[in-house]
N, C-alpha and C. Protein backbone atom coordinates (compact mmCIF):
# COMPACT_ATOMS: atom_id res chain seq x y z
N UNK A 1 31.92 -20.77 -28.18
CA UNK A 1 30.76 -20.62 -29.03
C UNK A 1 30.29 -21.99 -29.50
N UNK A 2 29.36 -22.41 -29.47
CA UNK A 2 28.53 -23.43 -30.53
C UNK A 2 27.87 -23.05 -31.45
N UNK A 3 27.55 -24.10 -32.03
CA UNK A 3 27.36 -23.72 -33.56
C UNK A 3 25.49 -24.87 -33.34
N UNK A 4 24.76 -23.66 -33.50
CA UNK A 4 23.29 -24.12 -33.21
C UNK A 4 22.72 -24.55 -34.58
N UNK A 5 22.03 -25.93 -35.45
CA UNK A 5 21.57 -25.83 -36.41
C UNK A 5 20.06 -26.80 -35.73
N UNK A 6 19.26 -25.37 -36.33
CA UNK A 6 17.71 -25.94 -35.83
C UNK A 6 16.76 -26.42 -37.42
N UNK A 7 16.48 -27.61 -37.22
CA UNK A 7 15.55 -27.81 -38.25
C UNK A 7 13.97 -28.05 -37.81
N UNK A 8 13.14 -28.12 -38.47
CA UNK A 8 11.86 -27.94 -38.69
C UNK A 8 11.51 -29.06 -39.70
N UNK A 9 10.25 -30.04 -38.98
CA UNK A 9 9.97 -31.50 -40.20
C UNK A 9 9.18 -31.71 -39.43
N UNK A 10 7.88 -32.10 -40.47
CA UNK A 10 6.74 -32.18 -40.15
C UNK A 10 6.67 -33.51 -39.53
N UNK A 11 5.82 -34.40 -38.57
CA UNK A 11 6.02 -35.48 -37.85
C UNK A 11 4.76 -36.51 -38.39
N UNK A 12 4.16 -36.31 -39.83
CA UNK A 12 3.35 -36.55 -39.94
C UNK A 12 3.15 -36.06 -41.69
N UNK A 13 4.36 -36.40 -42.44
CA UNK A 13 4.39 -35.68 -44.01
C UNK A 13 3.67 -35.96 -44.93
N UNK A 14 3.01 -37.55 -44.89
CA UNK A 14 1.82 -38.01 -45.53
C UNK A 14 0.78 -37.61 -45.49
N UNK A 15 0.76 -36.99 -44.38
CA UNK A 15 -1.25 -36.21 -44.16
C UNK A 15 -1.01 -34.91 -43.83
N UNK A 16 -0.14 -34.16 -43.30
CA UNK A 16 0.27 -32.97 -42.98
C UNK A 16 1.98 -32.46 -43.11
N UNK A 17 2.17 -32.49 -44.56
CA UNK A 17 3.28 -31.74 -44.87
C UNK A 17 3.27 -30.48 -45.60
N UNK A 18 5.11 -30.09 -44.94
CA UNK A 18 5.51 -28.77 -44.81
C UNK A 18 5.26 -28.65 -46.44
N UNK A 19 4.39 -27.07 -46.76
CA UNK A 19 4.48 -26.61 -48.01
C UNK A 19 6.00 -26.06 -49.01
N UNK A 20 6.08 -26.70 -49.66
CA UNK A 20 7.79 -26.07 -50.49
C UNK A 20 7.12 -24.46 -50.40
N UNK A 21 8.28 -23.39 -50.03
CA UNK A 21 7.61 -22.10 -50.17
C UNK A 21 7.33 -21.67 -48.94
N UNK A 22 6.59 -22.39 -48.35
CA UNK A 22 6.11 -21.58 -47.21
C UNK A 22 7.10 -21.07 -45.71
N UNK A 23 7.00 -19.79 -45.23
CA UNK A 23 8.07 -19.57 -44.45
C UNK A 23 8.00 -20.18 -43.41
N UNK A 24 9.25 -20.63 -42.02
CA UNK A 24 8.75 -20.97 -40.87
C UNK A 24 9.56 -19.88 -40.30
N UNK A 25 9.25 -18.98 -39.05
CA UNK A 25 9.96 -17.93 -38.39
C UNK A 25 10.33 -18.80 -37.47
N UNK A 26 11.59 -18.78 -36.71
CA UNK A 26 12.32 -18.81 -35.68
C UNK A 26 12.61 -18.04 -34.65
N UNK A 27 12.02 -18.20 -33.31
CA UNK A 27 11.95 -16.67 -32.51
C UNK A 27 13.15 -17.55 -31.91
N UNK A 28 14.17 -16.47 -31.65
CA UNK A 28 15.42 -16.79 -30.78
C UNK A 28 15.56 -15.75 -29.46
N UNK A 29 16.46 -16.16 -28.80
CA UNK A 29 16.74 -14.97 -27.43
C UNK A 29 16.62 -13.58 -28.29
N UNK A 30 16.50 -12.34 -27.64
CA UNK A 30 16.48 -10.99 -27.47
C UNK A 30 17.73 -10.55 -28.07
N UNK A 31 18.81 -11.29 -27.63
CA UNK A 31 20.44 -10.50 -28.16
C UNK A 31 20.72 -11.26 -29.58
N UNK A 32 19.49 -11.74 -30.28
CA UNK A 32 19.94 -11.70 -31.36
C UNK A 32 19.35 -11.30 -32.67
N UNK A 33 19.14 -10.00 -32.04
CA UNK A 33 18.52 -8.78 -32.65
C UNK A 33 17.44 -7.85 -32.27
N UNK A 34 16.86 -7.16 -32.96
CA UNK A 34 16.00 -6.63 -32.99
C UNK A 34 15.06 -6.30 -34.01
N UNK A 35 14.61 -7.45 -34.69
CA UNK A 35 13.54 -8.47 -33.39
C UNK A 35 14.43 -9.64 -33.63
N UNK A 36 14.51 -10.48 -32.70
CA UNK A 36 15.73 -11.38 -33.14
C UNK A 36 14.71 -12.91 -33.38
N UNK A 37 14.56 -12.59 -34.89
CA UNK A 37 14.25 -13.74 -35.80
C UNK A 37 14.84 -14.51 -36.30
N UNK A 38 14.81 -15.73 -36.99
CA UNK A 38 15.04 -15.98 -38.98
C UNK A 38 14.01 -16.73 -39.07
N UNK A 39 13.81 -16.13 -40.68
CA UNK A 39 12.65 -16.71 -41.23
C UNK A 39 13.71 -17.78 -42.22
N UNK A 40 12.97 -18.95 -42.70
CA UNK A 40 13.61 -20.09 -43.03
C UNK A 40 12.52 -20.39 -44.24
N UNK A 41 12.49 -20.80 -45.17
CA UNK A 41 11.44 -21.10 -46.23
C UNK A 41 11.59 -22.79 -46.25
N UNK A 42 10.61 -23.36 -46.56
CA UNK A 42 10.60 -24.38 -46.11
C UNK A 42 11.26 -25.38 -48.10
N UNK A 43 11.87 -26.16 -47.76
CA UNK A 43 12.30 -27.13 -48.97
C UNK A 43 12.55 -28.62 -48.78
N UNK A 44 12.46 -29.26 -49.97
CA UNK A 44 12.44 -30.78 -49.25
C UNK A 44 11.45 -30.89 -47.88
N UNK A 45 10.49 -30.53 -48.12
CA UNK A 45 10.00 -30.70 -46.55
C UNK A 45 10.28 -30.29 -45.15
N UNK A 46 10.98 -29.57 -45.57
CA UNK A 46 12.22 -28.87 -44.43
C UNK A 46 12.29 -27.67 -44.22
N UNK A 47 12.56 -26.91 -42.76
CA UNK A 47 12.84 -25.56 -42.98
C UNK A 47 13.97 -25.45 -42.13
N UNK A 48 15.43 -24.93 -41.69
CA UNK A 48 16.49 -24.97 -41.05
C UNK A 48 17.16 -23.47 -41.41
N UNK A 49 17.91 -23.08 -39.87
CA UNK A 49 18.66 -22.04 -39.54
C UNK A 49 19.69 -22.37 -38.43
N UNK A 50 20.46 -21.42 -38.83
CA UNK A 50 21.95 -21.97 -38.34
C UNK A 50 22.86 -21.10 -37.86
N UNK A 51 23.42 -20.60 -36.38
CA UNK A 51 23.75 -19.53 -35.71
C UNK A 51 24.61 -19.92 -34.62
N UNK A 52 25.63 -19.44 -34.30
CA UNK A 52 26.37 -19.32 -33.42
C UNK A 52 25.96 -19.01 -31.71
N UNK A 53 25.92 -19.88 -30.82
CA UNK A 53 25.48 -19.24 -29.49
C UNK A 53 26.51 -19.69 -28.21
N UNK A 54 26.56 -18.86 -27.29
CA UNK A 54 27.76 -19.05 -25.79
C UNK A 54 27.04 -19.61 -25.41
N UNK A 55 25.57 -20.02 -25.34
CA UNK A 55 24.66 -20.69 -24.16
C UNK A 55 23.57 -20.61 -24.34
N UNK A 56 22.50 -21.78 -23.73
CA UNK A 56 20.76 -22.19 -24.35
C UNK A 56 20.20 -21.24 -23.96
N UNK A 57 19.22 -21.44 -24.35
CA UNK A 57 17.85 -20.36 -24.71
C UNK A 57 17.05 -21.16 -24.70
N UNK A 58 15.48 -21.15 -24.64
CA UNK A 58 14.27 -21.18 -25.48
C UNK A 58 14.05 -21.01 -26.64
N UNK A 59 13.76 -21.23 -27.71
CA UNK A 59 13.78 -21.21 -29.66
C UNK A 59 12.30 -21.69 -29.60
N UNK A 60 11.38 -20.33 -30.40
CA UNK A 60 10.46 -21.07 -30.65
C UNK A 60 10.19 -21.13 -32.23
N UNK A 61 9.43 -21.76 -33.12
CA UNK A 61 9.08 -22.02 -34.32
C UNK A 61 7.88 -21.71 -34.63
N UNK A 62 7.64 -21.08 -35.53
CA UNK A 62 5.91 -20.69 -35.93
C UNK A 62 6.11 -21.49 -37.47
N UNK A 63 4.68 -22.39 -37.08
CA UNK A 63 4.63 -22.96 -38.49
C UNK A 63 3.43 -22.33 -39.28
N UNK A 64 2.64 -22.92 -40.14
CA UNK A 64 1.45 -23.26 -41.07
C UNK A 64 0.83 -21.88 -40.72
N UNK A 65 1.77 -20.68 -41.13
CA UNK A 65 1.46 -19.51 -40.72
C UNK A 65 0.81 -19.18 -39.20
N UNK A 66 1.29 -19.58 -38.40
CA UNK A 66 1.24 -18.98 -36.97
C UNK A 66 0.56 -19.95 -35.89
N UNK A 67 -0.22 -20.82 -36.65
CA UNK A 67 -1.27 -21.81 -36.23
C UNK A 67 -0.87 -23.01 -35.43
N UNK A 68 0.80 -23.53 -36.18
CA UNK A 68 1.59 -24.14 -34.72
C UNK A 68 2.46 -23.70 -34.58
N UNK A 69 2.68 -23.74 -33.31
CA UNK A 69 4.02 -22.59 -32.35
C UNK A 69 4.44 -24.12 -31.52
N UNK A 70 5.76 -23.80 -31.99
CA UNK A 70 6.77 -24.70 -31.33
C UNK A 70 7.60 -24.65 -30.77
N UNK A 71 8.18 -24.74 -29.15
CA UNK A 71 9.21 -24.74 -28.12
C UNK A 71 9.83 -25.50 -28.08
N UNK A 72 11.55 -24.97 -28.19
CA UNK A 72 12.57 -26.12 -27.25
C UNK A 72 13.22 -25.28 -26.62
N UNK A 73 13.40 -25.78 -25.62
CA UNK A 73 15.00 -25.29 -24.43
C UNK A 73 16.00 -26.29 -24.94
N UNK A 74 16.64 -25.48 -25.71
CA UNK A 74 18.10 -25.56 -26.14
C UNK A 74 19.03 -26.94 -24.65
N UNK A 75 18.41 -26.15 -23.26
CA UNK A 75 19.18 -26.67 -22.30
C UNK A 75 18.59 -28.13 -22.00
N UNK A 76 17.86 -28.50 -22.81
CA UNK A 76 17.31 -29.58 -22.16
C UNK A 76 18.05 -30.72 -23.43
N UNK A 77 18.44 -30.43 -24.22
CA UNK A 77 19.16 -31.07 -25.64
C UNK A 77 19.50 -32.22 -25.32
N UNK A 78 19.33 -33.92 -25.32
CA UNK A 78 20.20 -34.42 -24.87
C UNK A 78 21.75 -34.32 -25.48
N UNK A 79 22.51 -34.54 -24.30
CA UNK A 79 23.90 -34.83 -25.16
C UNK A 79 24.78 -33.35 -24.65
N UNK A 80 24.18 -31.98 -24.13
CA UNK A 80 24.62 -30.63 -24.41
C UNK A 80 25.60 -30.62 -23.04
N UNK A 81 26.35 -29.65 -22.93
CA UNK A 81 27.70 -29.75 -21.91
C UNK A 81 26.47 -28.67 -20.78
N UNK A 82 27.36 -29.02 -19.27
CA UNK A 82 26.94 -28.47 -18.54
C UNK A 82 27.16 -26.72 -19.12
N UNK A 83 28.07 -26.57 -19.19
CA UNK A 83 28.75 -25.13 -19.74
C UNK A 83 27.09 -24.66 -20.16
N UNK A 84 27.44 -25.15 -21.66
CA UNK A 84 26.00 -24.96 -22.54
C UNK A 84 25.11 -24.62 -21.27
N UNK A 85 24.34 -25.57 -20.90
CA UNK A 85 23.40 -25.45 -19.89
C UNK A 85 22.87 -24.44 -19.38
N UNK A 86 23.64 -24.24 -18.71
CA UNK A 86 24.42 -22.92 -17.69
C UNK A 86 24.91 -21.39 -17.97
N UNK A 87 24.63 -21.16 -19.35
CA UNK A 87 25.21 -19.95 -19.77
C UNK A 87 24.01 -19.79 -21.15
């Protein structure tokens, strides 16, 4: 198992920062739930969730209420084991 911690930070906090309060949803793979979310409220500028996974996925992020949608492949991480990769 790994231990996945995804954060959320605005790239640009002087002219476009994260509201304290406001939620960011996290869409994760299918097997981790139904509907397999977390919503994360944003603090310090920040919004972060933190979950256990056997292997990458796609994770996407909805920010500024829906308006930016954000992708990573987990598998592309630098640094992540082939294993990871691969499963």
């Amino acid at each position: 198992m790994y231990k996945i911690h995804l954060k959320v930070l605005s790239t640009n906090p002087a002219k476009n920062p994260l509201q304290a309060g406001d939620l960011i949803l996290f869409a994760l793979h299918n097997t981790f739930g139904d509907p397999p979310i977390r919503l994360s409220k944003v603090k310090d500028q920040c919004a972060e969730t933190e979950f256990y996974s056997y292997g990458s996925f796609t994770v996407g992020a909805f920010v500024d209420y829906g308006t930016t949608e954000l992708e990573l492949d987990l598998a592309e991480v630098q640094g992540v084991s082939n294993y990871f990769k691969t499963h």
